[in-house]
N, C-alpha and C. Protein backbone atom coordinates (compact mmCIF):
# COMPACT_ATOMS: atom_id res chain seq x y z
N UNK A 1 -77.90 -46.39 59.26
CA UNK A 1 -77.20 -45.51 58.35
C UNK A 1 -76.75 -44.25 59.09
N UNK A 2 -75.49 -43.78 58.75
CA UNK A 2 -74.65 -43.01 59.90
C UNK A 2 -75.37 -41.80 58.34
N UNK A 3 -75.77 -40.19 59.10
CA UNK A 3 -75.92 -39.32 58.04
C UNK A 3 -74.64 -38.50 58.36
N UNK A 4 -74.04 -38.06 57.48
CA UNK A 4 -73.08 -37.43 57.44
C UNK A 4 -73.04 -35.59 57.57
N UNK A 5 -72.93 -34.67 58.88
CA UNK A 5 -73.40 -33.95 59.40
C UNK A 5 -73.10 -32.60 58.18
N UNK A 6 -74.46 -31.93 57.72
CA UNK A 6 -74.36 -31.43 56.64
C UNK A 6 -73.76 -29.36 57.43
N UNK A 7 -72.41 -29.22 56.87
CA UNK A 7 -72.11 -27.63 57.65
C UNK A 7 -72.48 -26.72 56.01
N UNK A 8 -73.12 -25.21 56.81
CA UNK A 8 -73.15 -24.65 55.99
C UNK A 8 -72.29 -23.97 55.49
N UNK A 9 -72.27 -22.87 54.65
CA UNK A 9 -71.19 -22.17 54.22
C UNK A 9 -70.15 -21.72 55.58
N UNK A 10 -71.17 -20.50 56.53
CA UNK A 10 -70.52 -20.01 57.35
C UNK A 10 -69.92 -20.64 58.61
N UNK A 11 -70.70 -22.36 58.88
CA UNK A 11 -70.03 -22.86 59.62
C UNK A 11 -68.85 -23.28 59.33
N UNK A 12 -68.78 -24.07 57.81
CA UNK A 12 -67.26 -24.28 57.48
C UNK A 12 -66.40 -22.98 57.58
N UNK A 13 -66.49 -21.76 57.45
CA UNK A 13 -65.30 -21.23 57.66
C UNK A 13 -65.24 -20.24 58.75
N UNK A 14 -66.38 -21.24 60.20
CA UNK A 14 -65.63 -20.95 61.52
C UNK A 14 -65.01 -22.24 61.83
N UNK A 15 -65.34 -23.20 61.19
CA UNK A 15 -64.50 -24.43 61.88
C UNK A 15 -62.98 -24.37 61.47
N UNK A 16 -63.05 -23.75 59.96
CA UNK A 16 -61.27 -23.23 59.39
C UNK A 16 -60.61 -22.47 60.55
N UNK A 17 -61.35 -21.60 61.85
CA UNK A 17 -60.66 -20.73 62.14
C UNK A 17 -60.37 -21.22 63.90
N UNK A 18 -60.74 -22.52 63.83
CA UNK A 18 -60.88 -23.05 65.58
C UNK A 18 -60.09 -24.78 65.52
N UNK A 19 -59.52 -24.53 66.31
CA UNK A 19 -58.30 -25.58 66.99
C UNK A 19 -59.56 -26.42 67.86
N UNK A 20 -59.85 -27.70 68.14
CA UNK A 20 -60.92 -28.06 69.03
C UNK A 20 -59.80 -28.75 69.44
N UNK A 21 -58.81 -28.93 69.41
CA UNK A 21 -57.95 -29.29 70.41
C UNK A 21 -57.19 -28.29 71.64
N UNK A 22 -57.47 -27.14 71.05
CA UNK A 22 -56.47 -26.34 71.56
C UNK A 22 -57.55 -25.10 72.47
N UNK A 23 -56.70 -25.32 73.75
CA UNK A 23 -57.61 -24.24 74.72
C UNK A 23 -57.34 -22.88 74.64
N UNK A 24 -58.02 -22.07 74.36
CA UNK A 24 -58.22 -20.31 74.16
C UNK A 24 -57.92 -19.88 75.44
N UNK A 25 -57.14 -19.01 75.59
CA UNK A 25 -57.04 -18.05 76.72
C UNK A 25 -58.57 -17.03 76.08
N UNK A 26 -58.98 -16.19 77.38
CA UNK A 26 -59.90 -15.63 76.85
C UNK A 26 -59.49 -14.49 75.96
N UNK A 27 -58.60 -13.87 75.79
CA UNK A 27 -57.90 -12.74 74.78
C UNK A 27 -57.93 -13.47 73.32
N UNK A 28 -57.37 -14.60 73.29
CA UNK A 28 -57.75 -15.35 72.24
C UNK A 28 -58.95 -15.39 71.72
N UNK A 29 -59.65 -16.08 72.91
CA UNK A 29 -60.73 -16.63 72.25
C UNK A 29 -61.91 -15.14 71.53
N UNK A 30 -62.05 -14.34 72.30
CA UNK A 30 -62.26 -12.85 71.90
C UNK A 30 -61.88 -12.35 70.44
N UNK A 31 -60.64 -12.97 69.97
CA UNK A 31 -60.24 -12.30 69.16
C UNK A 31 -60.32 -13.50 67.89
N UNK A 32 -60.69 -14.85 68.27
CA UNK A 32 -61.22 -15.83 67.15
C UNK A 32 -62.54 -14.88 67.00
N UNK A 33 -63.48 -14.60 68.00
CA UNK A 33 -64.60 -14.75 67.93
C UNK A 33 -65.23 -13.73 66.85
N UNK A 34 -64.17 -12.51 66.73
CA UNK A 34 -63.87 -11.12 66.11
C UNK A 34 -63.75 -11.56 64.66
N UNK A 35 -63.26 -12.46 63.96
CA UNK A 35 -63.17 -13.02 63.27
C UNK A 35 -63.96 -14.38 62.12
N UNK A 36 -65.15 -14.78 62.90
CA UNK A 36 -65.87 -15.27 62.88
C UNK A 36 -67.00 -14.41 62.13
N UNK A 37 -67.61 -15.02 60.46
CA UNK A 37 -68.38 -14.01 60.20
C UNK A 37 -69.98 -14.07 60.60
N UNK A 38 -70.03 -13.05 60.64
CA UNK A 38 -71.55 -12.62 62.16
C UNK A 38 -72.81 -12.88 60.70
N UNK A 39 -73.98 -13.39 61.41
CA UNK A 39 -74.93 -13.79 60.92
C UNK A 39 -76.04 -12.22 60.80
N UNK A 40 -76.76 -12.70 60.43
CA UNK A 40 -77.76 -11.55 60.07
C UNK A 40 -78.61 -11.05 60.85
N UNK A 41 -78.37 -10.91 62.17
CA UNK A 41 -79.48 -10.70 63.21
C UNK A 41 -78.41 -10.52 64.44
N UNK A 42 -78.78 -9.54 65.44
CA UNK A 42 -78.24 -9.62 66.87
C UNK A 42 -77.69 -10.90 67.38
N UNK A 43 -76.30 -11.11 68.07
CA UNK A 43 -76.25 -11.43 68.87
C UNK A 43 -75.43 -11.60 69.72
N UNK A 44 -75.50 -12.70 71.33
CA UNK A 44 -74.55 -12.09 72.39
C UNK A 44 -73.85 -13.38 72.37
N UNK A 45 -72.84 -13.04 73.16
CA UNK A 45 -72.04 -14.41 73.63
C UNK A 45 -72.43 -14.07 75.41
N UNK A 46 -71.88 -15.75 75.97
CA UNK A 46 -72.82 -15.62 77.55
C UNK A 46 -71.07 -16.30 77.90
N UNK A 47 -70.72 -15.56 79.09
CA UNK A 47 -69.55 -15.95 79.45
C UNK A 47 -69.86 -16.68 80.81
């Protein structure tokens, strides 16, 4: 039985905001990431 991958609220509306086809320049991708709503606790991105 295949389970069908359960997203939560805030993941569905970073997946609304990302192309997984499409490659980010990093100015882009910076400025998806700006956009993306931030969870309840610190944190970093690792480049």
């Amino acid at each position: 039985m295949a389970k069908e991958k359960q997203l939560n609220k805030r993941m569905k509306e970073t997946a609304k905001l990302v192309d997984k086809a499409k490659r980010y320049s990093l100015e882009e991708a910076i400025a998806v990431l700006k956009k993306v709503p931030h969870p309840k606790f610190d944190e970093t991105v690792d480049l």
